[in-house]
Every structure is written in structure tokens, then in C-alpha cells.
N, C-alpha and C. Protein backbone atom coordinates (compact mmCIF):
# COMPACT_ATOMS: atom_id res chain seq x y z
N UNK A 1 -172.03 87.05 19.11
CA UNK A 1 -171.75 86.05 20.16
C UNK A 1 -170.32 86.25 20.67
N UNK A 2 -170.03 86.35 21.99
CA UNK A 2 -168.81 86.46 22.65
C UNK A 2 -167.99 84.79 22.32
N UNK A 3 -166.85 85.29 21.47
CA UNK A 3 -166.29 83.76 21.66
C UNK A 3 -165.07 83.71 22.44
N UNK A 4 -164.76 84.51 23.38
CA UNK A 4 -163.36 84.39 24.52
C UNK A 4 -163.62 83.59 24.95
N UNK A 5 -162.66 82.93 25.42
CA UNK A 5 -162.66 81.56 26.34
C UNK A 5 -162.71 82.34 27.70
N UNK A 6 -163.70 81.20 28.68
CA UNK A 6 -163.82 81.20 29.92
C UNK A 6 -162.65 81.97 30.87
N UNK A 7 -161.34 81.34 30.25
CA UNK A 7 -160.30 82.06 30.74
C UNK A 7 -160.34 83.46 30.87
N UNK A 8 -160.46 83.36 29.41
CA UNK A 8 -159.94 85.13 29.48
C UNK A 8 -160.43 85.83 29.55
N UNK A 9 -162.11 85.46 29.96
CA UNK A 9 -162.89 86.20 30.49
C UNK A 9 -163.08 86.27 31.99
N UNK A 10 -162.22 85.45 32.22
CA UNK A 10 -162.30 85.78 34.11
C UNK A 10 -161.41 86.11 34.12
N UNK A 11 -159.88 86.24 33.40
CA UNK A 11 -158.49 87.12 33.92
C UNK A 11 -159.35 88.12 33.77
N UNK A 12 -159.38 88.71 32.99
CA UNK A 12 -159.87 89.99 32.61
C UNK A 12 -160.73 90.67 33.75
N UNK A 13 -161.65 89.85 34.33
CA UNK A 13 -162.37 90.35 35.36
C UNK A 13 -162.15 90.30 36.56
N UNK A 14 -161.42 89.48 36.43
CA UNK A 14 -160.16 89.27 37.68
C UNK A 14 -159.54 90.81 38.06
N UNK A 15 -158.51 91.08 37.16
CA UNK A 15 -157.71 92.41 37.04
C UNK A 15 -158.65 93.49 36.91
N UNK A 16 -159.74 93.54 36.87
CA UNK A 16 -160.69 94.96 36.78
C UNK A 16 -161.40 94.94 37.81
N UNK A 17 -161.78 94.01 38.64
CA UNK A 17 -162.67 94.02 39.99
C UNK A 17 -161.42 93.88 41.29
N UNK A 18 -160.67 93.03 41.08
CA UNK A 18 -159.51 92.59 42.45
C UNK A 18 -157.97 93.50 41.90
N UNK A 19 -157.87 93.69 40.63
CA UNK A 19 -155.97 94.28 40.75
C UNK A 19 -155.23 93.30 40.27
N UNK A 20 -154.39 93.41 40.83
CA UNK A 20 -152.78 92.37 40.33
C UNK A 20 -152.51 91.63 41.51
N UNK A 21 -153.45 91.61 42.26
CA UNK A 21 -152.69 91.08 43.87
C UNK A 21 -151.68 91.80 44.62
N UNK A 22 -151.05 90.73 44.97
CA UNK A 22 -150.68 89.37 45.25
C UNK A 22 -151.99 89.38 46.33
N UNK A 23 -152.58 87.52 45.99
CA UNK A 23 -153.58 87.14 46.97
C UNK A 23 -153.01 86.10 47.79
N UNK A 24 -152.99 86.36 49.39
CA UNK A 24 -152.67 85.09 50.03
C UNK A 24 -153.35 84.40 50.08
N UNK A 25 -152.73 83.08 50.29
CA UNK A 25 -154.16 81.91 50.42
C UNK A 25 -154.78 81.81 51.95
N UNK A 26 -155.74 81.85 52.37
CA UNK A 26 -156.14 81.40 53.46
C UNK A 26 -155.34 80.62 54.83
N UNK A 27 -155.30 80.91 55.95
CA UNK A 27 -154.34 80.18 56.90
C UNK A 27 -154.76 78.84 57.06
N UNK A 28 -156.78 78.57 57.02
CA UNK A 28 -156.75 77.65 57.94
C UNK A 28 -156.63 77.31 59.13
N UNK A 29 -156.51 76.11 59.31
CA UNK A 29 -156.06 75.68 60.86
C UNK A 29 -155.47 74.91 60.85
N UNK A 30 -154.72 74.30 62.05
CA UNK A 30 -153.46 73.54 62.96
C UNK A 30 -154.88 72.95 63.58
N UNK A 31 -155.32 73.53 64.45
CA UNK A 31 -156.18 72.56 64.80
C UNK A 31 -157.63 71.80 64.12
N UNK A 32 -157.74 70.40 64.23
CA UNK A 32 -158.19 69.34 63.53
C UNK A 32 -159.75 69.59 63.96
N UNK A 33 -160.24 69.77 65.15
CA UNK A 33 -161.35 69.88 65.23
C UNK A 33 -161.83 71.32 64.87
N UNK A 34 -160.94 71.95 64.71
CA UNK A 34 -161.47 73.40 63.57
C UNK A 34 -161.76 73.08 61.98
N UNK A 35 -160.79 72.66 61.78
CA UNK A 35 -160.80 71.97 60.42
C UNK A 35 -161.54 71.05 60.02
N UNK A 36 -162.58 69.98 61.03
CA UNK A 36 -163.64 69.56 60.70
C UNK A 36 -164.98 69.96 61.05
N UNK A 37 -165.35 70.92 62.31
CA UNK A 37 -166.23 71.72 62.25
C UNK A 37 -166.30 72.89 61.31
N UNK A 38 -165.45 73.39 60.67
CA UNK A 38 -165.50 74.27 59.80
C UNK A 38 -165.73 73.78 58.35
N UNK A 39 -165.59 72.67 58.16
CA UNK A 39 -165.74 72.36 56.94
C UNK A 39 -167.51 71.45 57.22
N UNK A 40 -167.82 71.29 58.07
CA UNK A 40 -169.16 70.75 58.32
C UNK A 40 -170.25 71.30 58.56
N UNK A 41 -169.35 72.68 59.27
CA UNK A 41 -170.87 73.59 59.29
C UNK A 41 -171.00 74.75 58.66
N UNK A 42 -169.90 75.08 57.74
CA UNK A 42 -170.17 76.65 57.14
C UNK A 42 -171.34 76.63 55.67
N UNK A 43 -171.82 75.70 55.46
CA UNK A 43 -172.11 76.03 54.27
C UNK A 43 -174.01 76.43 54.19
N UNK A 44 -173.57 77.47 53.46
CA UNK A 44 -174.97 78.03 53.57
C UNK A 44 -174.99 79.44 54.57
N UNK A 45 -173.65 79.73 55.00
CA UNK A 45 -173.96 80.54 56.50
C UNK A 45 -172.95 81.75 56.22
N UNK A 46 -173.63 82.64 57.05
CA UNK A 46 -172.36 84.05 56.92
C UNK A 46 -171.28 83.29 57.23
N UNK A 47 -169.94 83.36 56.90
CA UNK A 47 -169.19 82.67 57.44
C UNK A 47 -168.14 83.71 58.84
N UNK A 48 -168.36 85.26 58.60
CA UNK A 48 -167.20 86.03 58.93
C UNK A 48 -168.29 86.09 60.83
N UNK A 49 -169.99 85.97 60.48
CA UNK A 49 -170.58 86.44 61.53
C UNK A 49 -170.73 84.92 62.22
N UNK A 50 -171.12 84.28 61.20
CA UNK A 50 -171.92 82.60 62.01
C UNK A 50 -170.62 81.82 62.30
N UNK A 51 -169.58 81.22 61.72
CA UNK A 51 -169.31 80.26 61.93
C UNK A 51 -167.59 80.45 62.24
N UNK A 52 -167.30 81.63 62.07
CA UNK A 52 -165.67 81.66 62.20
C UNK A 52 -165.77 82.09 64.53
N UNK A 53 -166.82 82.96 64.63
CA UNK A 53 -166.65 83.03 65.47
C UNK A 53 -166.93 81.61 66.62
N UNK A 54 -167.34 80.70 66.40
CA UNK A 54 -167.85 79.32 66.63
C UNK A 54 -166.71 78.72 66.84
N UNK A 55 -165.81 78.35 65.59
CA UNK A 55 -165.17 77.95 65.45
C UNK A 55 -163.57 78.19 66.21
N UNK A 56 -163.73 79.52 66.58
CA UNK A 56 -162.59 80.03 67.30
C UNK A 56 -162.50 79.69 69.03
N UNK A 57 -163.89 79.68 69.35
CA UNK A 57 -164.57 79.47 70.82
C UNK A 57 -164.05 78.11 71.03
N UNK A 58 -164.77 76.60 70.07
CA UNK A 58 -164.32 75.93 69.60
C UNK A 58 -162.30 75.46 70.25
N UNK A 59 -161.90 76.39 69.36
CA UNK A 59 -160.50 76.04 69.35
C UNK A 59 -160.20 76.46 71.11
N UNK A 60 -160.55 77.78 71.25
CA UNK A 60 -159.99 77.87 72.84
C UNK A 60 -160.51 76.59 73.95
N UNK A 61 -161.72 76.28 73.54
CA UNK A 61 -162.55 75.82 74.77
C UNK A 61 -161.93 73.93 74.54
N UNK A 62 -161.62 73.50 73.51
CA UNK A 62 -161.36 72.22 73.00
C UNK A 62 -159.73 71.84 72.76
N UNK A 63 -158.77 72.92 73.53
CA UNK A 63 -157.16 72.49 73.12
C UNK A 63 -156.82 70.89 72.83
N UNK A 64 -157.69 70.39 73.49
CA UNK A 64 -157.09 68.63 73.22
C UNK A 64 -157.53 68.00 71.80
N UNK A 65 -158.25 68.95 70.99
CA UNK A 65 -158.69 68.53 70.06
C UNK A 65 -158.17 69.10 68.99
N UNK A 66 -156.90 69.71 68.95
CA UNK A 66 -155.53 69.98 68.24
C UNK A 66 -155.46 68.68 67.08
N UNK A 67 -155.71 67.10 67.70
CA UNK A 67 -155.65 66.04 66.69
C UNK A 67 -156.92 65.49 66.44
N UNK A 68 -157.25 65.08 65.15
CA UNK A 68 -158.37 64.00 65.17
C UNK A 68 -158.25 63.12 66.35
N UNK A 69 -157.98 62.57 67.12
CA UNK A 69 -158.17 61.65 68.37
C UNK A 69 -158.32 62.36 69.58
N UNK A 70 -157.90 63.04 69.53
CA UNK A 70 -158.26 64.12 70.73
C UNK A 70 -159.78 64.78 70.30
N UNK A 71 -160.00 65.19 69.42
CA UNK A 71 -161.39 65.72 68.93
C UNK A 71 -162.19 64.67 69.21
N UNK A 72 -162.13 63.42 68.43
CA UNK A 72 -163.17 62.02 68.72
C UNK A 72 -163.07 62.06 70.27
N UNK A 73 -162.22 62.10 70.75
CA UNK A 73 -162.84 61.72 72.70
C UNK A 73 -163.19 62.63 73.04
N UNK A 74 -163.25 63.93 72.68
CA UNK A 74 -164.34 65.12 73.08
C UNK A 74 -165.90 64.49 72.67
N UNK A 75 -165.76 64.06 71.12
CA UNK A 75 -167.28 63.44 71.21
C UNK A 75 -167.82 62.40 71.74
N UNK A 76 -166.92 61.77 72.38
CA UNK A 76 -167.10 60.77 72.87
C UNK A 76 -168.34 60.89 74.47
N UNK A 77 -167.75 62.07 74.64
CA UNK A 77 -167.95 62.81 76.16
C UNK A 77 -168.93 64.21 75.82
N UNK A 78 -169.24 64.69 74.38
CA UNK A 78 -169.63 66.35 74.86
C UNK A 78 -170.16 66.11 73.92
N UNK A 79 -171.07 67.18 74.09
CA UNK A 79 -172.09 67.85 72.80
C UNK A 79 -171.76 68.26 71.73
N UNK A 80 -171.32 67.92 70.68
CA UNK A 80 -170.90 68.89 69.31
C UNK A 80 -171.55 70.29 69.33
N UNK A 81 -173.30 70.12 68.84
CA UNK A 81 -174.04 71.00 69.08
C UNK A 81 -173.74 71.95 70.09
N UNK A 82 -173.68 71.84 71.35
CA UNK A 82 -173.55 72.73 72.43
C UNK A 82 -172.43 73.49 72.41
N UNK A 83 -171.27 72.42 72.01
CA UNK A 83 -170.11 73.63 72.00
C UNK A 83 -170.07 74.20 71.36
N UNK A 84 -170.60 74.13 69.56
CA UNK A 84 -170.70 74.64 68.80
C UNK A 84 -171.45 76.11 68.69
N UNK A 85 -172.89 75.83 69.48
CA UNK A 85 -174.11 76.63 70.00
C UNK A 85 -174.65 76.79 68.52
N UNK A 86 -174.84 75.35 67.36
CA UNK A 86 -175.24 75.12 66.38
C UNK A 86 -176.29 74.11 66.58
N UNK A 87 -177.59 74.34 66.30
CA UNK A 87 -178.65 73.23 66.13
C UNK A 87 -178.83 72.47 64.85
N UNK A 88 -178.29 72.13 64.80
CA UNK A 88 -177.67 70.85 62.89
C UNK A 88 -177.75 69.71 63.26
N UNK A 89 -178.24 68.63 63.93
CA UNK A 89 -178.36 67.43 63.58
C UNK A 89 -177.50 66.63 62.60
N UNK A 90 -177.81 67.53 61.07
CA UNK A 90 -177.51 67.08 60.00
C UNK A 90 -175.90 67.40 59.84
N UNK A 91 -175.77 68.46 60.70
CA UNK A 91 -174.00 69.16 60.53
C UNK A 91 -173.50 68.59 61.31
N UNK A 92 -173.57 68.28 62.35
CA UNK A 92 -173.09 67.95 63.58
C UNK A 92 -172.52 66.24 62.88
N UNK A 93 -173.85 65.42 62.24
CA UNK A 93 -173.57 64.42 61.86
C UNK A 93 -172.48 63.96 60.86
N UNK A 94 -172.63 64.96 60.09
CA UNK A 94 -171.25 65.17 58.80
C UNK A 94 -169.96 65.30 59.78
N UNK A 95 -169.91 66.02 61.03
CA UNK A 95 -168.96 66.18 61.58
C UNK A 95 -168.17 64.85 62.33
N UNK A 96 -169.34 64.09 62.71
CA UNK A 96 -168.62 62.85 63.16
C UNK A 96 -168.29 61.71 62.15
N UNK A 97 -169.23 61.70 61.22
CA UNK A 97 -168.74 61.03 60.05
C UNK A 97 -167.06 61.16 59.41
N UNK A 98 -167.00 62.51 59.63
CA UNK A 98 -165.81 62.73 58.75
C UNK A 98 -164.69 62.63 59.82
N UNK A 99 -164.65 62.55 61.32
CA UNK A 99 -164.09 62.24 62.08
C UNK A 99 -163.74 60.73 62.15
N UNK A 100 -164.81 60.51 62.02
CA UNK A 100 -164.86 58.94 61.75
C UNK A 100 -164.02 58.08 60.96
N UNK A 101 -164.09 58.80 59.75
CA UNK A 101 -163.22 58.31 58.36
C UNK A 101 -161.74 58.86 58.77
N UNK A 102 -161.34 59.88 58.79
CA UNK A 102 -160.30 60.35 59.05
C UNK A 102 -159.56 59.39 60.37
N UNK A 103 -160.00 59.05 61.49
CA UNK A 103 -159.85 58.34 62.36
C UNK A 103 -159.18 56.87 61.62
N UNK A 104 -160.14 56.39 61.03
CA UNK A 104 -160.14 55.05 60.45
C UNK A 104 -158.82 54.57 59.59
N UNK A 105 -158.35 56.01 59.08
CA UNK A 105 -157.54 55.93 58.30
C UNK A 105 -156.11 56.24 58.91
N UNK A 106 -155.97 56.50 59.97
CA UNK A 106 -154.67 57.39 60.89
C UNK A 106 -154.29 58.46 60.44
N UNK A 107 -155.16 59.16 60.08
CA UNK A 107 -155.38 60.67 60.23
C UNK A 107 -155.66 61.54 60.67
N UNK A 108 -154.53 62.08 61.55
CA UNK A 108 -154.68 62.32 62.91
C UNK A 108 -153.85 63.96 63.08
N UNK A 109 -153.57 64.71 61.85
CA UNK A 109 -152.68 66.21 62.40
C UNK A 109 -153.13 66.62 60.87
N UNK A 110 -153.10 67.73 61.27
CA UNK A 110 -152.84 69.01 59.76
C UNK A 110 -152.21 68.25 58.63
N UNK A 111 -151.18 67.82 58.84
CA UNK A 111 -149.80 67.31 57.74
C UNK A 111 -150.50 66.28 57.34
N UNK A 112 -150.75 65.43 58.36
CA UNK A 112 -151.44 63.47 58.28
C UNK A 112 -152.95 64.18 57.08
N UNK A 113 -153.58 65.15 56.96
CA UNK A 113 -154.39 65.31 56.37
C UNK A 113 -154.22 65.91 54.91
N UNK A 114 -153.62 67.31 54.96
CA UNK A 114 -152.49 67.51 53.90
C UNK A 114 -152.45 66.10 52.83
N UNK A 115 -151.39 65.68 53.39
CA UNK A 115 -150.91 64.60 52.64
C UNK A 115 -152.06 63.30 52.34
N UNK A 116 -153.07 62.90 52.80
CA UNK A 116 -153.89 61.88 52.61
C UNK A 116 -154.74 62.57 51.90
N UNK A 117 -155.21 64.07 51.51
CA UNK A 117 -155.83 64.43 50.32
C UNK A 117 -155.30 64.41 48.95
N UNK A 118 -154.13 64.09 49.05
CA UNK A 118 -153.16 63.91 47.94
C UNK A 118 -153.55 62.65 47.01
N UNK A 119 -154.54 61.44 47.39
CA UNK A 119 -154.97 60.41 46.61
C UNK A 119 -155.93 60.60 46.80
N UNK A 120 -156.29 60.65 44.97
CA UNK A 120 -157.98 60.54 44.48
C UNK A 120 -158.80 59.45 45.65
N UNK A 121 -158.31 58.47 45.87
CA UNK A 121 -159.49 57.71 46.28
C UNK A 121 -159.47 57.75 47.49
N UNK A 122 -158.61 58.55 48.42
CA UNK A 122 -159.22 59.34 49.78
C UNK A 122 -160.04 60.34 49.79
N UNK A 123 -159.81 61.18 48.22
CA UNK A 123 -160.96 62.26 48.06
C UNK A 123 -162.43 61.37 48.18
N UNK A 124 -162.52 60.20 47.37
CA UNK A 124 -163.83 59.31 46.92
C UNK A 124 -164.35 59.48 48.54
N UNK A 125 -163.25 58.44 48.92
CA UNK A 125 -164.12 58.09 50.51
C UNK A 125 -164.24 59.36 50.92
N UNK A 126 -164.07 60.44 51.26
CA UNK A 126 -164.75 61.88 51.79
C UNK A 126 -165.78 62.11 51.59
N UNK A 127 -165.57 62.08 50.08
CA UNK A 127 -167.07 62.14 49.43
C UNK A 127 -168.32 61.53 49.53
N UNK A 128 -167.96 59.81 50.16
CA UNK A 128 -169.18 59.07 50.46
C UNK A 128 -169.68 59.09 51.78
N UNK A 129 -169.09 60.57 52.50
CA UNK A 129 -169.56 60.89 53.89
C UNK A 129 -170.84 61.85 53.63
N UNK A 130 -171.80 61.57 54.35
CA UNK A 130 -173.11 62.25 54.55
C UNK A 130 -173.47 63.79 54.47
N UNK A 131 -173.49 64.50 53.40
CA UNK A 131 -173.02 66.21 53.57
C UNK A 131 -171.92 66.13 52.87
N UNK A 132 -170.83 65.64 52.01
CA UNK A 132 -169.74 66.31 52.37
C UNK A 132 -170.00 66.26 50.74
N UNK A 133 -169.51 67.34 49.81
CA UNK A 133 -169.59 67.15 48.36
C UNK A 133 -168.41 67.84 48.04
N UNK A 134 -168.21 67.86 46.78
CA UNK A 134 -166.94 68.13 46.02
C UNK A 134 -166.61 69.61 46.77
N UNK A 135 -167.56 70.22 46.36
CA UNK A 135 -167.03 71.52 47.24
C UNK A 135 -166.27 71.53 48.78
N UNK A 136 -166.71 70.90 49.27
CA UNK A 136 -166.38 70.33 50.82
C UNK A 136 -165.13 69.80 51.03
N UNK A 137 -164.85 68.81 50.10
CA UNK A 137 -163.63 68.14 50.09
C UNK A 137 -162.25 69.53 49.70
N UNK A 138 -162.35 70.11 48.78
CA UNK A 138 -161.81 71.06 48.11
C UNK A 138 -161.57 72.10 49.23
N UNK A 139 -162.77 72.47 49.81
CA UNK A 139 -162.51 73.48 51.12
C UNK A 139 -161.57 72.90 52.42
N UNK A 140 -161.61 71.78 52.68
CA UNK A 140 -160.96 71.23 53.61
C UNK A 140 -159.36 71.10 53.26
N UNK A 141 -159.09 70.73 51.93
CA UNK A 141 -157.78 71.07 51.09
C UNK A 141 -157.46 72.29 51.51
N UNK A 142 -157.93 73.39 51.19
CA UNK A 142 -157.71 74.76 51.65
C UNK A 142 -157.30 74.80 52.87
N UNK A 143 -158.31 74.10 53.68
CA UNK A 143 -157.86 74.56 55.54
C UNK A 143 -156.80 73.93 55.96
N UNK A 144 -156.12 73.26 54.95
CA UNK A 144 -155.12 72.70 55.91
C UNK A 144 -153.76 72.55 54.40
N UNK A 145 -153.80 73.63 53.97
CA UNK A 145 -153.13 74.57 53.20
C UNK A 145 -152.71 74.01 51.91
N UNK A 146 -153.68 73.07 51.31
CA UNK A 146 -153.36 72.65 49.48
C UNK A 146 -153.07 73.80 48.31
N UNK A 147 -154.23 74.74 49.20
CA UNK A 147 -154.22 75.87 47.73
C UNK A 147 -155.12 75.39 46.49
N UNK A 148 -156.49 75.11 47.23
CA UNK A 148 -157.23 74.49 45.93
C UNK A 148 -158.39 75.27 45.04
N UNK A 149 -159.61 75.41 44.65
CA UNK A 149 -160.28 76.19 44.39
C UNK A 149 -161.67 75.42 45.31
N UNK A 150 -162.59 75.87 46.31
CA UNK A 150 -163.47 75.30 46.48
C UNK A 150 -164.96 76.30 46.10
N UNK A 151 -165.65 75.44 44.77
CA UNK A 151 -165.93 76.87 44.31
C UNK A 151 -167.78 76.64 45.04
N UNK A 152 -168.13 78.23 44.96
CA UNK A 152 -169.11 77.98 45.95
C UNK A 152 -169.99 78.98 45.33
N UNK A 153 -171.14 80.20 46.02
CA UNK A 153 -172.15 80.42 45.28
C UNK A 153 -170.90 81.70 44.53
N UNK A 154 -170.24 82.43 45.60
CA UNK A 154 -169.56 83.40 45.44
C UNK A 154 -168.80 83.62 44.29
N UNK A 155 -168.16 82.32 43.88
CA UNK A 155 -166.99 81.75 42.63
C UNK A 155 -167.93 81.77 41.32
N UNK A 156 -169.08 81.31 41.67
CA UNK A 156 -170.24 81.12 40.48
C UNK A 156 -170.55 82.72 40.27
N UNK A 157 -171.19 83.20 41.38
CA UNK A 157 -171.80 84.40 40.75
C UNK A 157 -170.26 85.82 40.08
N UNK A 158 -169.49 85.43 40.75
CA UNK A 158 -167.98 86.19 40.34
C UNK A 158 -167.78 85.91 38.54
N UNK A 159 -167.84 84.33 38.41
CA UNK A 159 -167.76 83.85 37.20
C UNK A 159 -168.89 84.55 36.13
N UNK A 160 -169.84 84.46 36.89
CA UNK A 160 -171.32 84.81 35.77
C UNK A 160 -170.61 86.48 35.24
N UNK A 161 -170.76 87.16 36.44
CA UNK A 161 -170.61 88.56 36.36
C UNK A 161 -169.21 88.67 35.13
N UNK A 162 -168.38 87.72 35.24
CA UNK A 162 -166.84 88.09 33.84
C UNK A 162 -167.45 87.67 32.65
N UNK A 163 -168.56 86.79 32.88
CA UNK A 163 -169.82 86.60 31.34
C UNK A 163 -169.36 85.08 31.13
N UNK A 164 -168.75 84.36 32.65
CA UNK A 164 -168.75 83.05 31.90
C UNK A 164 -170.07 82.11 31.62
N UNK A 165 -170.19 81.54 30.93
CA UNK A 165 -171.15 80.85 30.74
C UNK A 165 -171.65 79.59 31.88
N UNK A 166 -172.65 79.25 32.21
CA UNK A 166 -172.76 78.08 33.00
C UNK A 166 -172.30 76.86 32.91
N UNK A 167 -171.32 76.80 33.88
CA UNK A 167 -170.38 75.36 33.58
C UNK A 167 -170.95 74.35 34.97
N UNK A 168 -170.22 73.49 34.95
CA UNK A 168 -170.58 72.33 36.17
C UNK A 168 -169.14 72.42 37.01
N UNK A 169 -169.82 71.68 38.16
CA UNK A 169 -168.14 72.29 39.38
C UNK A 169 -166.85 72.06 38.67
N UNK A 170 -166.56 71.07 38.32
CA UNK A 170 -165.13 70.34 37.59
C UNK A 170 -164.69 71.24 36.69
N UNK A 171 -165.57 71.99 36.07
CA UNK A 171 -165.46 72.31 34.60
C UNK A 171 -164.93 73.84 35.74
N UNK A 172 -165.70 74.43 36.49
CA UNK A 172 -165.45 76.01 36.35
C UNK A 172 -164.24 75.59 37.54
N UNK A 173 -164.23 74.80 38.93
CA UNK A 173 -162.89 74.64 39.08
C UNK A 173 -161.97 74.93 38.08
N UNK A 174 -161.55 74.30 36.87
CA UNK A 174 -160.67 74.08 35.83
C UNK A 174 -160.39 75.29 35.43
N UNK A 175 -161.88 75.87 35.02
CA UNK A 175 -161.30 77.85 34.71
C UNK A 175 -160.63 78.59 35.74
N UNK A 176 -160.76 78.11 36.96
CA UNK A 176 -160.29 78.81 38.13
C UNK A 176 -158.98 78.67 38.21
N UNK A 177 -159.24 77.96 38.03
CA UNK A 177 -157.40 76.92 38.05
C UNK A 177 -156.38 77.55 36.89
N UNK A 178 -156.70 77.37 35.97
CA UNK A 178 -156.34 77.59 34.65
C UNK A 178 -156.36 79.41 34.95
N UNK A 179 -157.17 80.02 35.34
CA UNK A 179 -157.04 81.57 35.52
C UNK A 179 -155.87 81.64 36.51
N UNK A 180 -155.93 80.80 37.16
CA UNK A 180 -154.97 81.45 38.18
C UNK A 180 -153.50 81.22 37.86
N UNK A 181 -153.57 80.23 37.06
CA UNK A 181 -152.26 79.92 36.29
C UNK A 181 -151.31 81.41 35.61
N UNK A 182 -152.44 81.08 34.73
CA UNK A 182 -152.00 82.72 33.82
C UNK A 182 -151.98 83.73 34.38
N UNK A 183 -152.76 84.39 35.17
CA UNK A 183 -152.19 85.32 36.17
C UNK A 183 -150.83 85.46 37.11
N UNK A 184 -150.32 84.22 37.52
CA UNK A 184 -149.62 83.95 38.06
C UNK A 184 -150.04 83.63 40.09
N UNK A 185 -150.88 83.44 39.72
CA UNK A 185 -151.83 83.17 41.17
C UNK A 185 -151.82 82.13 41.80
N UNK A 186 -151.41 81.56 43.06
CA UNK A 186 -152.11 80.68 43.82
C UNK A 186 -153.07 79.90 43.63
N UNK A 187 -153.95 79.11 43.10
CA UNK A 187 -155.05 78.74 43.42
C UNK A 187 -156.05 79.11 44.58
N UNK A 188 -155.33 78.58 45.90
CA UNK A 188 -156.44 79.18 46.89
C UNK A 188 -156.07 80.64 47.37
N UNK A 189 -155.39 81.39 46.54
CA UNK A 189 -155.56 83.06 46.89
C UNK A 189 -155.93 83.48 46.19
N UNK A 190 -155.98 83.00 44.75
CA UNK A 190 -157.23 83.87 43.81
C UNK A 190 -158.61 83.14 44.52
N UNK A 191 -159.03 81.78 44.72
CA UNK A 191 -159.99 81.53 45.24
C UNK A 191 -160.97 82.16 46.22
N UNK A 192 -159.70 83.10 47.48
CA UNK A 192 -160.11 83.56 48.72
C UNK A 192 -160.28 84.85 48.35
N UNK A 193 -159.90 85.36 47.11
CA UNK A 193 -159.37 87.24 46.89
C UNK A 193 -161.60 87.22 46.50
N UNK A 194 -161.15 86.26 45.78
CA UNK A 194 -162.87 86.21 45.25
C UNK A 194 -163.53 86.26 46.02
N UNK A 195 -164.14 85.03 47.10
CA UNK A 195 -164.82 85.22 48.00
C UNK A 195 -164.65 86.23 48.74
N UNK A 196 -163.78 86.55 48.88
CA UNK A 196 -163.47 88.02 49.77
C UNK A 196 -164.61 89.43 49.36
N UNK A 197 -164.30 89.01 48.70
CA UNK A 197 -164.93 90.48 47.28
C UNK A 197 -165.99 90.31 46.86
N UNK A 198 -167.08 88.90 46.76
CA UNK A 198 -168.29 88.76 46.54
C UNK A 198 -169.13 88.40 48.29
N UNK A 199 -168.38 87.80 49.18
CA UNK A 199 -169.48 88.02 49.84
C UNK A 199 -168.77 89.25 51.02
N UNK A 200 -168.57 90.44 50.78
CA UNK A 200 -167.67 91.23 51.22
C UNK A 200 -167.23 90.98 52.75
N UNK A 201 -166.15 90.37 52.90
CA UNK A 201 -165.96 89.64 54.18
C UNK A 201 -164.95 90.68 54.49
N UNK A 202 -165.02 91.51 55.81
CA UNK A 202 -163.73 91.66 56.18
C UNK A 202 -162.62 91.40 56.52
């Protein structure tokens, strides 16, 4: 029976599949209605073919939506779907929800968001938006530059492959976390070096 800890079975596989780094973390976005269409509709989807290019169209075609309030009076007036050229009902809906909340709260720029993920019980209320799950919340941390782990099929099957055992999100977050420690890593640049490398994104 293998008894290494989780850890040191993902440094290890860390440094034999990715190197020594250095991994940057992800840019994200400045703009707010990127940062909530992207966190509403990528999941499940190529992200480098389906949804980054969306999302970029998005940013040119929507400049006023740089803030959560500027984004809400686009929906106020336009199609999510259409601009998107996404048929989601269900995404589209997570998207105004979480506009919604964010709104409610005066959360309204990159920073204003940043900083209001910083209390657990703004994470809660995220969470009691329609679609949005731990992973979600964690990815949106990322886009607007926490440096978190948002772990997804990629992080799981990365994990399996170093021989970790099946953990639950909290738990393999924690190895992620904890790996990236000891390495001397970022959180969300060992996070992104991974995904990078399992779903081979250019």
C-alpha cells in the first residue's frame, strides 16, 4: 500500500509532468461583464475554442460593461444569449443572478469584487445563486486575481494520475494548496500550469 501523503504525491508529479516553473497565475479580467459571463458559461466547454473567444467579442462589443452597472443596463436592454451567440437559458440565468447579487451588494469593479470575496459569507451568498458551486466561486477569485485553486475535471484527473486517492473538493483544494506551498507556487499558477497541461490549452 502506498502510504505518501497526497502532498507528496502531487509535488512529485508536479515536477515530473510541468518542471520547476515559475507558473503565472492567470490575468483574468478588468472587465466585469467578462468576469461574469466567463464564470457562468465555461463550464463543461472547450474553454480556449467555445468560450474565451465569446467572451472577448463580449468585451469589444459591450465597453460600458467594464462595471457591474454598466453590464446590468446592457441586460436591461439586450440579449445575453445573442451577444454571447450561447443558447443556455440555464447560463445566461446564473449570469443575471450573479449580476444581481453582486449589484445588491455595491459591487461594482474588479477591486469592489477582489475584496468582497475576501468574507466567507459573501462566498455563501454566491453560492446560493442558481449554477454557481464551489468551483465557480473559486474560479471567479481567479478572474479577478485571488490566486485560488478552482479545481475542476482537469485538477481531478491530474491528481488521480500522481496516485492521489479520491478526495472531495475542500479536501483536494487543500492538497493543491498545500502543494503549492511547498513547491513554492502561487496557488492560481500551479492551478493554471495544470489545466494548461491536462486539457492541452494553448
Amino acid at each position: 500500500m502506498n502510504v505518501l501523503s497526497p502532498v507528496r504525491l502531487l509535488a512529485a508529479h508536479v515536477r515530473t509532468s510541468l518542471g520547476d516553473g515559475p507558473f503565472p497565475p492567470p490575468g483574468g479580467w478588468t472587465h466585469m461583464g467578462a468576469v461574469i459571463c466567463d464564470a457562468s458559461f465555461q463550464a463543461r466547454r472547450k474553454y480556449e475554442l467555445t468560450i474565451r473567444p465569446r467572451i472577448l467579442r463580449l468585451h469589444s462589443a459591450w465597453p460600458d460593461a467594464v462595471t457591474v452597472r454598466g453590464f446590468k443596463a446592457r441586460l436591461a436592454t439586450e440579449d445575453l444569449a445573442t451577444a454571447m451567440d450561447f443558447n443556455s437559458p440555464r447560463r445566461v440565468a446564473t449570469a443575471h443572478g450573479v449580476t444581481d447579487l453582486l449589484a445588491s451588494n455595491g459591487v461594482d469593479t474588479r477591486d469592489d469584487l477582489h475584496a468582497w470575496l475576501g468574507h466567507q459569507a459573501n462566498r455563501g451568498a454566491l453560492r446560493a445563486v442558481r449554477g454557481v458551486g464551489p468551483k465557480t466561486v473559486d474560479y471567479i477569485g481567479n478572474l479577478v486575481g485571488r490566486s485560488q485553486v478552482a479545481v475542476d475535471v482537469h485538477l481531478c484527473a491530474f491528481a488521480a494520475d500522481a496516485g492521489v486517492s479520491v478526495l472531495g473538493y475542500e479536501e483536494l483544494r487543500g492538497v493543491y494548496e498545500a502543494t503549492a506551498t511547498v513547491l513554492g507556487h502561487e496557488p492560481g499558477g500551479l492551478e493554471h500550469a495544470v489545466w494548461r497541461f491536462k486539457s492541452q490549452a494553448r
